[in-house]
PDB file of N, CA and C in Angstrom:
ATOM      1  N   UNK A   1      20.304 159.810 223.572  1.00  0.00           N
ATOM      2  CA  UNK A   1      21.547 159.165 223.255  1.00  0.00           C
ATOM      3  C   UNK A   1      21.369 157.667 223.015  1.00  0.00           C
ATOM      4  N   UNK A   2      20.296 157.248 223.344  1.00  0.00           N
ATOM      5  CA  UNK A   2      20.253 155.741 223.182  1.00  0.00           C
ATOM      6  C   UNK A   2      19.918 155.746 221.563  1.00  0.00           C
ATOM      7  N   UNK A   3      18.952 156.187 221.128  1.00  0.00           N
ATOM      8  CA  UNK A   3      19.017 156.069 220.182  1.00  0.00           C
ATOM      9  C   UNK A   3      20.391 155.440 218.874  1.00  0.00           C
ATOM     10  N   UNK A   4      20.685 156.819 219.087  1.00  0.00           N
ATOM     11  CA  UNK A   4      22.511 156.575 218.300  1.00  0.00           C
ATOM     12  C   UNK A   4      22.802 155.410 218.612  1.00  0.00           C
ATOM     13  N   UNK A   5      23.158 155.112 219.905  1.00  0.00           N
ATOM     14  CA  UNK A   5      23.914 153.654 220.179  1.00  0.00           C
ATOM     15  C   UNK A   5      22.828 152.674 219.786  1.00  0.00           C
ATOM     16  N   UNK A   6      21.222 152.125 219.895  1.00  0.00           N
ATOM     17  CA  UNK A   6      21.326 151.117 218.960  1.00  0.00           C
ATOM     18  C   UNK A   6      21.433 151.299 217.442  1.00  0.00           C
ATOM     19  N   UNK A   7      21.036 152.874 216.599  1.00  0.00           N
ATOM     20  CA  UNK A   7      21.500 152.402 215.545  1.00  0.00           C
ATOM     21  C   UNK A   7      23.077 152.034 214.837  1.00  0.00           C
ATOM     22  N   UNK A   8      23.951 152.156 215.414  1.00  0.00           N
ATOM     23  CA  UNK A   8      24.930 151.534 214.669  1.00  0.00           C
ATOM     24  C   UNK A   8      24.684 150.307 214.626  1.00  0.00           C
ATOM     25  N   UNK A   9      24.306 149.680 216.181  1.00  0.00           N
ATOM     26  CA  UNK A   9      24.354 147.769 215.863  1.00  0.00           C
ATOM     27  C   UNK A   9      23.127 147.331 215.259  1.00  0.00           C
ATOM     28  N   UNK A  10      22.170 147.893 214.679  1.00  0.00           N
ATOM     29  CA  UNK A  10      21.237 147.614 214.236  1.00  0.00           C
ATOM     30  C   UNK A  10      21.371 147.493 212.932  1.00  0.00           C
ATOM     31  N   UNK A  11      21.915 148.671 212.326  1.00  0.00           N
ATOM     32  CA  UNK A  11      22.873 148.987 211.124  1.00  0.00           C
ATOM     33  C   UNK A  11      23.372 147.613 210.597  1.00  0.00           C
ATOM     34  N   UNK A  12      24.707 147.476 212.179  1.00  0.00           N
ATOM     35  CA  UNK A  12      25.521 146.725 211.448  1.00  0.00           C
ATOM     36  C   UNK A  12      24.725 144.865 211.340  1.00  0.00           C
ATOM     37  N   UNK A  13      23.380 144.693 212.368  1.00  0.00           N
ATOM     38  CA  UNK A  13      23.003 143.163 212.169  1.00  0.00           C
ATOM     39  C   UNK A  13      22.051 143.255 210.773  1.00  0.00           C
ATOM     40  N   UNK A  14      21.564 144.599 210.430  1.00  0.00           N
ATOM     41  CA  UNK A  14      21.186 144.590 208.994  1.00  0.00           C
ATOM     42  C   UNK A  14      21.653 144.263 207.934  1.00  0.00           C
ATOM     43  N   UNK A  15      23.125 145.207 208.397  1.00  0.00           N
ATOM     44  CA  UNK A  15      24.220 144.342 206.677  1.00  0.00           C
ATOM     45  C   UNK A  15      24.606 143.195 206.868  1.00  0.00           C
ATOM     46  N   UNK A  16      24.407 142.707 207.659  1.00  0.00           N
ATOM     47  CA  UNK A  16      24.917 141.083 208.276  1.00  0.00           C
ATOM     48  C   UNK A  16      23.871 140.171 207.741  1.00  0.00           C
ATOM     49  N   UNK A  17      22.516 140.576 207.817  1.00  0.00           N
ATOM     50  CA  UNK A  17      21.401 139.593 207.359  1.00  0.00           C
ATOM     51  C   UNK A  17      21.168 140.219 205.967  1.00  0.00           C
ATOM     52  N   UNK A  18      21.373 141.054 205.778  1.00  0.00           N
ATOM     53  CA  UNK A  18      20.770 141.281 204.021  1.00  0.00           C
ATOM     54  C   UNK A  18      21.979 140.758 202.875  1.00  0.00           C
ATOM     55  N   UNK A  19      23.138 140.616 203.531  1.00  0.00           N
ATOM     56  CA  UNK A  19      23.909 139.815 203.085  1.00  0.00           C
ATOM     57  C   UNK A  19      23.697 138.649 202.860  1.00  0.00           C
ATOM     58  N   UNK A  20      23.721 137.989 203.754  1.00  0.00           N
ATOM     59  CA  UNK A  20      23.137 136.398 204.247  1.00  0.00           C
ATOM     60  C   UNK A  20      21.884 136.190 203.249  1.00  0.00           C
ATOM     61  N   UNK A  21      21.161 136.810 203.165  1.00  0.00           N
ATOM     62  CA  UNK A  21      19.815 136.871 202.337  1.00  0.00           C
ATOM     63  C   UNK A  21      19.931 137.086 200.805  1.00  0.00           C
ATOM     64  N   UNK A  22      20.896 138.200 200.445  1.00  0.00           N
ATOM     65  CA  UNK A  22      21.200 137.961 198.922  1.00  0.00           C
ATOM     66  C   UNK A  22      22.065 137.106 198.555  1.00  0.00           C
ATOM     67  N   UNK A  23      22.981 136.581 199.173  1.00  0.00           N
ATOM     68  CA  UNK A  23      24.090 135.348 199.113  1.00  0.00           C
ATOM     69  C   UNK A  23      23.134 134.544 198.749  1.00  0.00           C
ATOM     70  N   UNK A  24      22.386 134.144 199.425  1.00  0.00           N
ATOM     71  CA  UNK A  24      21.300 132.915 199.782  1.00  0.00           C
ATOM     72  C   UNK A  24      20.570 133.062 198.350  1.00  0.00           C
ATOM     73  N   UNK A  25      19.792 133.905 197.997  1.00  0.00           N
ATOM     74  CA  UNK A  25      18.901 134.168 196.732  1.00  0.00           C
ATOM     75  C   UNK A  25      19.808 134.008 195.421  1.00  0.00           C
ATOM     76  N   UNK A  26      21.089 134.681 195.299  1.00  0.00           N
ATOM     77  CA  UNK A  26      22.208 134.686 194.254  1.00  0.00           C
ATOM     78  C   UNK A  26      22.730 133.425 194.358  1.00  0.00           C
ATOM     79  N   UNK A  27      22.959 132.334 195.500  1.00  0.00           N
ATOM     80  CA  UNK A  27      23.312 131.025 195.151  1.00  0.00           C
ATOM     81  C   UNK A  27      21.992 130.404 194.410  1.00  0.00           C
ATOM     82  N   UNK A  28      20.745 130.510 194.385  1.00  0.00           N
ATOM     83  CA  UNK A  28      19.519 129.932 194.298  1.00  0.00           C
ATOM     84  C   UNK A  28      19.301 130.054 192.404  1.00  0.00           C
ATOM     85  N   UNK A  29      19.600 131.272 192.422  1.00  0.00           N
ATOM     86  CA  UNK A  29      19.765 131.685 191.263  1.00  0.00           C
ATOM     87  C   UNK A  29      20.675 131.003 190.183  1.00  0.00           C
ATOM     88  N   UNK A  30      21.654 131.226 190.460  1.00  0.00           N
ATOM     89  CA  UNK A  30      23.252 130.256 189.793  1.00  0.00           C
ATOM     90  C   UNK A  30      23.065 129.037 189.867  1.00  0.00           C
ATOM     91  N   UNK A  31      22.502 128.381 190.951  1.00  0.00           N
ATOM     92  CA  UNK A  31      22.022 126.822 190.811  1.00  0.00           C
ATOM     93  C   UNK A  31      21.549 126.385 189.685  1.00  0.00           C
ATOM     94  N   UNK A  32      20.113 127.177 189.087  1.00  0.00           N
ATOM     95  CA  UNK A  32      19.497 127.192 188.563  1.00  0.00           C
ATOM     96  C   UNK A  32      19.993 127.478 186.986  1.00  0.00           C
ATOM     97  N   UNK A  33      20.387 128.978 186.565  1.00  0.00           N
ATOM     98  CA  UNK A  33      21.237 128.487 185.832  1.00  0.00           C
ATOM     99  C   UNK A  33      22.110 127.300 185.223  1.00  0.00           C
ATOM    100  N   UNK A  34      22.291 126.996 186.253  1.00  0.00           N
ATOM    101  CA  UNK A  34      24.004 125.648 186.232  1.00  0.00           C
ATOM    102  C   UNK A  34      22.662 124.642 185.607  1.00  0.00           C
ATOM    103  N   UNK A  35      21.655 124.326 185.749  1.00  0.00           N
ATOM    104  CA  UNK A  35      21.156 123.052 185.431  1.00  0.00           C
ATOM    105  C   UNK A  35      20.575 123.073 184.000  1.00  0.00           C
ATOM    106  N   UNK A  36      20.878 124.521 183.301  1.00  0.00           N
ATOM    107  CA  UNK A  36      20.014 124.277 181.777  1.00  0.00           C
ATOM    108  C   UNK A  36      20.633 123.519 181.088  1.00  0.00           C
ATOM    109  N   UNK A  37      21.750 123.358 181.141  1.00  0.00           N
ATOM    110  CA  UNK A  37      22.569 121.822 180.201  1.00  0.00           C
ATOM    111  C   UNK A  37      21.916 120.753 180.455  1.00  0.00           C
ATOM    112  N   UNK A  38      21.919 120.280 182.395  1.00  0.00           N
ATOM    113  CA  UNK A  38      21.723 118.898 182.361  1.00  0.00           C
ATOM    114  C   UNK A  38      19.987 118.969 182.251  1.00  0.00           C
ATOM    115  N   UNK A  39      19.163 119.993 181.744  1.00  0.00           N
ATOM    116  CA  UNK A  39      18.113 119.821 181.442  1.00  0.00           C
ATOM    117  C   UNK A  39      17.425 119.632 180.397  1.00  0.00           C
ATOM    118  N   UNK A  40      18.196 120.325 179.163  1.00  0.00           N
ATOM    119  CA  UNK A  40      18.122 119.723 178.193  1.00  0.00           C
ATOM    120  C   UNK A  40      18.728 118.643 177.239  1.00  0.00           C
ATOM    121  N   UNK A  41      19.982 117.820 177.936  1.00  0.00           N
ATOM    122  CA  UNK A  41      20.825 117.179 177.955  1.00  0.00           C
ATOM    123  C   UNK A  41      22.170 116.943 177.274  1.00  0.00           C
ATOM    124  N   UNK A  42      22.037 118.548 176.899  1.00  0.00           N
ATOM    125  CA  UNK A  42      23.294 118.618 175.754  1.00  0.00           C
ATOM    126  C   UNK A  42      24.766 118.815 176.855  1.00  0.00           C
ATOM    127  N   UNK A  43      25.416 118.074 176.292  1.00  0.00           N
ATOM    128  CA  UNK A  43      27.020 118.125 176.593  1.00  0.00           C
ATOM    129  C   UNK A  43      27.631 119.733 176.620  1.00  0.00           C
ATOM    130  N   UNK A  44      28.426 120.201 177.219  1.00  0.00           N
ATOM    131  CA  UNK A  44      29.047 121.620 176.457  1.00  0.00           C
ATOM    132  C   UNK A  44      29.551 121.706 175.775  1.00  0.00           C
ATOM    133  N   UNK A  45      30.170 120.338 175.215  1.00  0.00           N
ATOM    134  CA  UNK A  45      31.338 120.521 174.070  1.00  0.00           C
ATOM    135  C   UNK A  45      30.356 120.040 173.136  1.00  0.00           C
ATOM    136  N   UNK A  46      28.589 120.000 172.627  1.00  0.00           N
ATOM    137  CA  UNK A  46      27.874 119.824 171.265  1.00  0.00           C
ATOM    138  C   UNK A  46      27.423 121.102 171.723  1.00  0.00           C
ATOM    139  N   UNK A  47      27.019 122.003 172.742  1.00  0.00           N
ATOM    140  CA  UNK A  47      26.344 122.953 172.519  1.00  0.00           C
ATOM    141  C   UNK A  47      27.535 124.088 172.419  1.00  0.00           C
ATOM    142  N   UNK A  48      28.669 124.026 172.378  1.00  0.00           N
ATOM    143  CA  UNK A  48      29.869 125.037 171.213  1.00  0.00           C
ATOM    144  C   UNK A  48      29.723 124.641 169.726  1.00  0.00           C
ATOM    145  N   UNK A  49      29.752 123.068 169.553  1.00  0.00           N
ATOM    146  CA  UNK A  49      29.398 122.675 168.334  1.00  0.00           C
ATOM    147  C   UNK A  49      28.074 123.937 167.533  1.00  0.00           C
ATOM    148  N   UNK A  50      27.199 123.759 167.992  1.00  0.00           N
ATOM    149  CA  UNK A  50      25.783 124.506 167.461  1.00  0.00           C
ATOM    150  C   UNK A  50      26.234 125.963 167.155  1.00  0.00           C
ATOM    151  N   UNK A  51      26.878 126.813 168.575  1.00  0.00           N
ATOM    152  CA  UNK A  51      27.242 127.716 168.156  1.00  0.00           C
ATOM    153  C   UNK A  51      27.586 128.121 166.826  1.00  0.00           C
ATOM    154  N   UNK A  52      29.389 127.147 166.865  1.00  0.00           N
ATOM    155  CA  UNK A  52      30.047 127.773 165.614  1.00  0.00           C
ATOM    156  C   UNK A  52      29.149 127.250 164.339  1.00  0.00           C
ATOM    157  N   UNK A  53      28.411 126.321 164.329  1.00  0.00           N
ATOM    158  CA  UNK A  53      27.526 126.591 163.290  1.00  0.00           C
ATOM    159  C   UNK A  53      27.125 126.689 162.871  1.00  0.00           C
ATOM    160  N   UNK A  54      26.558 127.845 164.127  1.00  0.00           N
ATOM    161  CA  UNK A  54      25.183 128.890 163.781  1.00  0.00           C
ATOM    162  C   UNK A  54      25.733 129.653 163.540  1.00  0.00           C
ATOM    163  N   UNK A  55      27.339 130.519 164.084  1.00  0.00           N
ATOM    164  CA  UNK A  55      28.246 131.784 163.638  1.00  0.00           C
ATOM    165  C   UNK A  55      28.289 131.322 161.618  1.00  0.00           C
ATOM    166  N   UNK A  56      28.939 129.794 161.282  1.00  0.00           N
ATOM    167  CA  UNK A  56      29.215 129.372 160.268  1.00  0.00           C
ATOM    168  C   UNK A  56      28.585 130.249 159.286  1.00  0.00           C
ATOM    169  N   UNK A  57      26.852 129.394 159.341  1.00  0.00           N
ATOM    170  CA  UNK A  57      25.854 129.743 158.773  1.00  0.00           C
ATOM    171  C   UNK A  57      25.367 131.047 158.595  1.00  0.00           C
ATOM    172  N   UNK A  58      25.603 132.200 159.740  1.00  0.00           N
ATOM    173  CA  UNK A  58      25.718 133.392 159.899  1.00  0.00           C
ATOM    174  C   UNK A  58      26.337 134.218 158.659  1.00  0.00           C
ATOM    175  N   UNK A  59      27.363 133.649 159.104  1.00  0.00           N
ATOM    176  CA  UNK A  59      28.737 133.818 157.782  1.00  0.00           C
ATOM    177  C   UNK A  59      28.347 134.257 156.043  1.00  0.00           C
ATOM    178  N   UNK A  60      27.742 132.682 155.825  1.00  0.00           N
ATOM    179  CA  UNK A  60      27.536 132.611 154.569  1.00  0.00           C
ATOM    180  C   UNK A  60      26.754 133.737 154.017  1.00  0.00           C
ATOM    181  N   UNK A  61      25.476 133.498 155.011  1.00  0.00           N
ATOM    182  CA  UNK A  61      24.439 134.864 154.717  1.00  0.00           C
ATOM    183  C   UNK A  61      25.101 136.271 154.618  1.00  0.00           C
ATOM    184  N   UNK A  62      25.741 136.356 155.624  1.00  0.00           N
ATOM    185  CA  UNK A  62      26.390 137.987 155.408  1.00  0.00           C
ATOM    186  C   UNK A  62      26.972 138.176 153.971  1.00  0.00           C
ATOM    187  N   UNK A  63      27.984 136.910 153.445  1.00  0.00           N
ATOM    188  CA  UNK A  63      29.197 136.629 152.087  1.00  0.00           C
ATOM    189  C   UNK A  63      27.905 136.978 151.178  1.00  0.00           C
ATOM    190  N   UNK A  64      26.568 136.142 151.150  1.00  0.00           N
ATOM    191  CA  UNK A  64      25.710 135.951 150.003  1.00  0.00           C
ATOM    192  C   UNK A  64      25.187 137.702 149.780  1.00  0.00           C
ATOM    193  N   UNK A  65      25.248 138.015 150.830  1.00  0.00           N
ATOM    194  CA  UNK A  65      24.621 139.385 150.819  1.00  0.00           C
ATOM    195  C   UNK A  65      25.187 140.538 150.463  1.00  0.00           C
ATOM    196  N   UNK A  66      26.754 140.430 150.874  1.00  0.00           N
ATOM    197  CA  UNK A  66      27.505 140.940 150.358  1.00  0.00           C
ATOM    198  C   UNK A  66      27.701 141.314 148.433  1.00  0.00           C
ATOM    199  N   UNK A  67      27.811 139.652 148.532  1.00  0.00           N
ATOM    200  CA  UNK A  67      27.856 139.497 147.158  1.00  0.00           C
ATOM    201  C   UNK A  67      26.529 140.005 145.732  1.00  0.00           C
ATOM    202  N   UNK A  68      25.178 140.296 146.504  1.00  0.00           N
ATOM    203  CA  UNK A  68      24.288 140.312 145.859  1.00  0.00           C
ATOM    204  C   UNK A  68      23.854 142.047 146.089  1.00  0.00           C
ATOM    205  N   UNK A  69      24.969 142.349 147.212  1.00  0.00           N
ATOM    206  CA  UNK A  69      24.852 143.901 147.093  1.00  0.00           C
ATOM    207  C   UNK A  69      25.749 144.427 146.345  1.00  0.00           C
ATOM    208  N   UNK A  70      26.627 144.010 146.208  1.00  0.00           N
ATOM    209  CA  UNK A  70      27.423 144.255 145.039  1.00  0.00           C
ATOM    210  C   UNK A  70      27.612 144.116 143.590  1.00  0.00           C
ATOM    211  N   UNK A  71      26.399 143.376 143.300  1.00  0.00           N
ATOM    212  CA  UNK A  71      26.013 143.168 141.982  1.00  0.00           C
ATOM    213  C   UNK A  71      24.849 144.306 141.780  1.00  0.00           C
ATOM    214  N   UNK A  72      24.104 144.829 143.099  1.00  0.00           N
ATOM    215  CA  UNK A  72      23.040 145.595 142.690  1.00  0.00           C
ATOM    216  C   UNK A  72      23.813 146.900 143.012  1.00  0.00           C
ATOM    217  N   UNK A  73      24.875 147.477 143.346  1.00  0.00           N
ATOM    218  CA  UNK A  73      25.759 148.733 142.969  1.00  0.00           C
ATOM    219  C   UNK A  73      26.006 148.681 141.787  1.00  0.00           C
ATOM    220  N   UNK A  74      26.996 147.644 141.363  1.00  0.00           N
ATOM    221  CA  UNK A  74      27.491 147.442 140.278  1.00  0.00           C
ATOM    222  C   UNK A  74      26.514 147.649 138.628  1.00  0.00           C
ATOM    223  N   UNK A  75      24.989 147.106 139.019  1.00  0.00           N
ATOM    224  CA  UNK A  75      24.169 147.717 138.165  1.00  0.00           C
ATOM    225  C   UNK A  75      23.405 149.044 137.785  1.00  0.00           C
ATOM    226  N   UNK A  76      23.706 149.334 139.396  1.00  0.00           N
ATOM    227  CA  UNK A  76      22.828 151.048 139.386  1.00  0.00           C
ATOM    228  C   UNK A  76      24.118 151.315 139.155  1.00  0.00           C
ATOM    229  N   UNK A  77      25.440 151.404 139.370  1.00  0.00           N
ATOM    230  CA  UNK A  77      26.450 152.131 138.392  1.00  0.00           C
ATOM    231  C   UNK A  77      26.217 152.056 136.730  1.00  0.00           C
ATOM    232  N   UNK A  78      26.171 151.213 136.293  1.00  0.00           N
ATOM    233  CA  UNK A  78      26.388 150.992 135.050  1.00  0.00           C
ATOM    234  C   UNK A  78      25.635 152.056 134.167  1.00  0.00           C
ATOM    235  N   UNK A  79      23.906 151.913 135.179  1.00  0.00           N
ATOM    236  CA  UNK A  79      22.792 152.996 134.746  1.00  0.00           C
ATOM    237  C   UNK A  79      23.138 154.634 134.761  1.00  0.00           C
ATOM    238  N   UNK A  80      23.812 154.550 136.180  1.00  0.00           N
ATOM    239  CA  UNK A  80      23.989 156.094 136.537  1.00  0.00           C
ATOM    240  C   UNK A  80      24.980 156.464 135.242  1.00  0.00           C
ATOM    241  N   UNK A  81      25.877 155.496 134.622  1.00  0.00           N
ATOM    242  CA  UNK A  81      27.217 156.169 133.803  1.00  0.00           C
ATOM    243  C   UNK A  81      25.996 156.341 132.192  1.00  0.00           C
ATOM    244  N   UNK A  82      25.229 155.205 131.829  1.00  0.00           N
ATOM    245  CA  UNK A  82      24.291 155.279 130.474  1.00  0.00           C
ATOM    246  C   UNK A  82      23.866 156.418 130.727  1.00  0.00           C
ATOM    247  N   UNK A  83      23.183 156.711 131.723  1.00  0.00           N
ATOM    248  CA  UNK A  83      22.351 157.962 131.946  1.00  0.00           C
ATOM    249  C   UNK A  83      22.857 159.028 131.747  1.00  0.00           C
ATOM    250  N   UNK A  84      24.151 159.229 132.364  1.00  0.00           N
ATOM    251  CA  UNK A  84      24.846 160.482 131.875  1.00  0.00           C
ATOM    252  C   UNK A  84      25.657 160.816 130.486  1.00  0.00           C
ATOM    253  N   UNK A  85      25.796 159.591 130.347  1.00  0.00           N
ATOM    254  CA  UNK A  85      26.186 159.646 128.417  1.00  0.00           C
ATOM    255  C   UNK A  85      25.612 160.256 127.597  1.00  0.00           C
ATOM    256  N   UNK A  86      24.174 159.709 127.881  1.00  0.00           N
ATOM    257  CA  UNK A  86      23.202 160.602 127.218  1.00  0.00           C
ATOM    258  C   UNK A  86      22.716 161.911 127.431  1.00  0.00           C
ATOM    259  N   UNK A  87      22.925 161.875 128.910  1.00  0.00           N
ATOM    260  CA  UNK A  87      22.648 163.173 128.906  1.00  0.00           C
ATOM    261  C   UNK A  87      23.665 164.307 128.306  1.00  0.00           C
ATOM    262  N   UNK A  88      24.913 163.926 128.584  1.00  0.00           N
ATOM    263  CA  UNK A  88      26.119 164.849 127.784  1.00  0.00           C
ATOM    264  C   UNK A  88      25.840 164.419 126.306  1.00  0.00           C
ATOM    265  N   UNK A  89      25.490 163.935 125.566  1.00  0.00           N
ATOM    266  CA  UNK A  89      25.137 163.638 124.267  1.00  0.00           C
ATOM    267  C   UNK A  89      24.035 165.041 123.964  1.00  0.00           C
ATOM    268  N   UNK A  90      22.745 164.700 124.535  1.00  0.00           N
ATOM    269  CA  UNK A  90      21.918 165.931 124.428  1.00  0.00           C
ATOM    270  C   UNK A  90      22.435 166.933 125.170  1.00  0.00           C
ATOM    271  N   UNK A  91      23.304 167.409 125.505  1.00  0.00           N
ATOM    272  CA  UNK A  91      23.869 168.911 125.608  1.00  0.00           C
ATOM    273  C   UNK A  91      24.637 169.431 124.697  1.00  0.00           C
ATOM    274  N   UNK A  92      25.455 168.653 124.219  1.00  0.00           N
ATOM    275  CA  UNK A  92      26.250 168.558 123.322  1.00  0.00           C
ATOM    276  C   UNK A  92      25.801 169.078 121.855  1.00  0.00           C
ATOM    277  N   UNK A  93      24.610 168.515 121.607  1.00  0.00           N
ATOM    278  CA  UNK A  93      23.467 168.789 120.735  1.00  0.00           C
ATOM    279  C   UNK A  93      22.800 169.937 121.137  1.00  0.00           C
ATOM    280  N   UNK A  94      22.454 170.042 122.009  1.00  0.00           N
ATOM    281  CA  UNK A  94      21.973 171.836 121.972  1.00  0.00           C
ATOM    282  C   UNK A  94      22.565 172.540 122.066  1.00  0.00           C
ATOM    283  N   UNK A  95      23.971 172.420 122.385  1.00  0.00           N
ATOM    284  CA  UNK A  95      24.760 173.838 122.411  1.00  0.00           C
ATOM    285  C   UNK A  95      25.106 173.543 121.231  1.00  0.00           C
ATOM    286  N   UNK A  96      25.472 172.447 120.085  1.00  0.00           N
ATOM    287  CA  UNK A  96      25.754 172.475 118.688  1.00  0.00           C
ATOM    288  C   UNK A  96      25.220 173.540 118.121  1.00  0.00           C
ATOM    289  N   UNK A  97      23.572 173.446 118.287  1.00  0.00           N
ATOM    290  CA  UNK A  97      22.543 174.077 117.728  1.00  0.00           C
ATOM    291  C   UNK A  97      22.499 175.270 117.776  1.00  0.00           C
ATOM    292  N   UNK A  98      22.965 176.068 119.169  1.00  0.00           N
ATOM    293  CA  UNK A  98      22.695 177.533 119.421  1.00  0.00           C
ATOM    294  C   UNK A  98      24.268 177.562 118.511  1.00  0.00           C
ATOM    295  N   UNK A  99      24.920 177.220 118.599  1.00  0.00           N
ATOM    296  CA  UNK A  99      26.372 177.204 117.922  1.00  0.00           C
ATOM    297  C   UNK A  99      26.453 176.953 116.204  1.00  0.00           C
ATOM    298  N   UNK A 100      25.364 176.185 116.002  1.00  0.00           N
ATOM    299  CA  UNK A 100      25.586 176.629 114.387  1.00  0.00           C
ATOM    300  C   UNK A 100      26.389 175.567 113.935  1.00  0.00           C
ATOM    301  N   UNK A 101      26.722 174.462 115.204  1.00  0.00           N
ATOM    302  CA  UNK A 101      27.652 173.756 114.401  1.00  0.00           C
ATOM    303  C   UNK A 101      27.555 172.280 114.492  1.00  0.00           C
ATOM    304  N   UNK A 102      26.180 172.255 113.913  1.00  0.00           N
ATOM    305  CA  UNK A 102      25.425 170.587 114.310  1.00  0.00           C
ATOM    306  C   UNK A 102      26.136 169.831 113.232  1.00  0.00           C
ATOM    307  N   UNK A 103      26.337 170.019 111.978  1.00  0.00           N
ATOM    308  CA  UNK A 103      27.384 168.919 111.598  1.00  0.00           C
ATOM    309  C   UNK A 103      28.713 168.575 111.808  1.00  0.00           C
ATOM    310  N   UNK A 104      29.143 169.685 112.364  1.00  0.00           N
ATOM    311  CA  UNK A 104      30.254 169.207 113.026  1.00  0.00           C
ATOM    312  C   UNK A 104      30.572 168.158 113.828  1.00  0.00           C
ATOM    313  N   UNK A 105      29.102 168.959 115.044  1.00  0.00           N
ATOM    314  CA  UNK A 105      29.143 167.871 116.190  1.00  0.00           C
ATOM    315  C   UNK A 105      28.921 166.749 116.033  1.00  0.00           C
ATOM    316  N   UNK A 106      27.936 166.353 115.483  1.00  0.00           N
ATOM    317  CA  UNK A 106      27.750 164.848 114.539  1.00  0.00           C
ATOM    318  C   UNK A 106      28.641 164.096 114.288  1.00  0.00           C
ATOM    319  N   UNK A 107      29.491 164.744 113.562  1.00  0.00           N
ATOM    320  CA  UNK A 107      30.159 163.902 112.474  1.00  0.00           C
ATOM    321  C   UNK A 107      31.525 163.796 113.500  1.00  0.00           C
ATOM    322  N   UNK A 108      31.633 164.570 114.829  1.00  0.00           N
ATOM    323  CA  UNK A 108      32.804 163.860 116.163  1.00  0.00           C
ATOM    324  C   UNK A 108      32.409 163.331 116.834  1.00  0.00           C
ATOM    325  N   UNK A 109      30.804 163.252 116.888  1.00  0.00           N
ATOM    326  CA  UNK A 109      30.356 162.003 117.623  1.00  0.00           C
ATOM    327  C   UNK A 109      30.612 160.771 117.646  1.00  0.00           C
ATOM    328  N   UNK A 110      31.021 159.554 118.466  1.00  0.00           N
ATOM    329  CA  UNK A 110      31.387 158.056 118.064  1.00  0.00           C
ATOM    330  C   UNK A 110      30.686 157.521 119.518  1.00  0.00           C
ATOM    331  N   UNK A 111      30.251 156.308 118.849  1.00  0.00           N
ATOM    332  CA  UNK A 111      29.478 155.455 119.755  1.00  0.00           C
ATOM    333  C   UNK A 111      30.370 155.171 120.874  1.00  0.00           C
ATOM    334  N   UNK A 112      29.878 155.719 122.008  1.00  0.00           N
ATOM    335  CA  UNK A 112      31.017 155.712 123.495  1.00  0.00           C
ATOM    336  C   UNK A 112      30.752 154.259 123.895  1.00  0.00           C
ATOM    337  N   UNK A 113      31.409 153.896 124.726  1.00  0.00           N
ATOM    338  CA  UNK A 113      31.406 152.288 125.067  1.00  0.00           C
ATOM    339  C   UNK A 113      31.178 152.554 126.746  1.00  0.00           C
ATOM    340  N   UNK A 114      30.378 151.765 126.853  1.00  0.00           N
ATOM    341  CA  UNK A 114      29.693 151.283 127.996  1.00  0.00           C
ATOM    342  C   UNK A 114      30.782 150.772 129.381  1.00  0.00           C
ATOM    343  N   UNK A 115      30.708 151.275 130.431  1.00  0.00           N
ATOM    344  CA  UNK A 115      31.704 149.872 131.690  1.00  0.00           C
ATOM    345  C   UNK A 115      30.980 148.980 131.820  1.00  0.00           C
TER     346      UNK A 115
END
């Protein structure tokens, strides 16, 4: 029975000091933290400055990228629509052919216009 009875108070001077001990290490810690400003000597109100414009600069790149992906859709569209013009052009032409009716088709052919 002794047992039991010291472990509860043993228990309880354990959570009492391992407390005390991570308090102690977690203030040590946060101290430390707290001093990277006054260590490199920037103010907080220039190191928000940097932030927004590093977000700024961020910005542009995404807009430029945007913009230069959308010119390279905009060109593989243009291809994908030529490509299929022609290709319905030469179908058009071989079924003329099995059809017997290549001057026809010809002569309703008109130069299609491009997007």
């Amino acid at each position: 029975m002794s047992q039991r009875e010291g472990f509860s108070s043993g228990f309880l001077a354990g959570a009492i000091v391992g407390s005390l001990v991570g308090g102690a290490i977690g203030a040590l810690i946060a101290s430390g933290r707290g001093n990277d400003d006054t260590e490199t000597g920037e103010e907080p109100l220039l190191k928000k400055q940097r932030r927004s414009e590093a977000k700024a600069l961020r910005g542009k790149r995404r807009q430029l990228n945007a913009e230069e992906s959308i010119e390279v859709a905009r060109r593989s569209l243009e291809d994908k629509i030529a490509q299929l013009n022609s290709t319905i052009d030469e179908v058009r032409t071989q079924l003329g052919t099995v059809n017997g009716n290549v001057a026809e088709i010809e002569s309703e052919q008109s130069p299609r216009q491009e997007l």
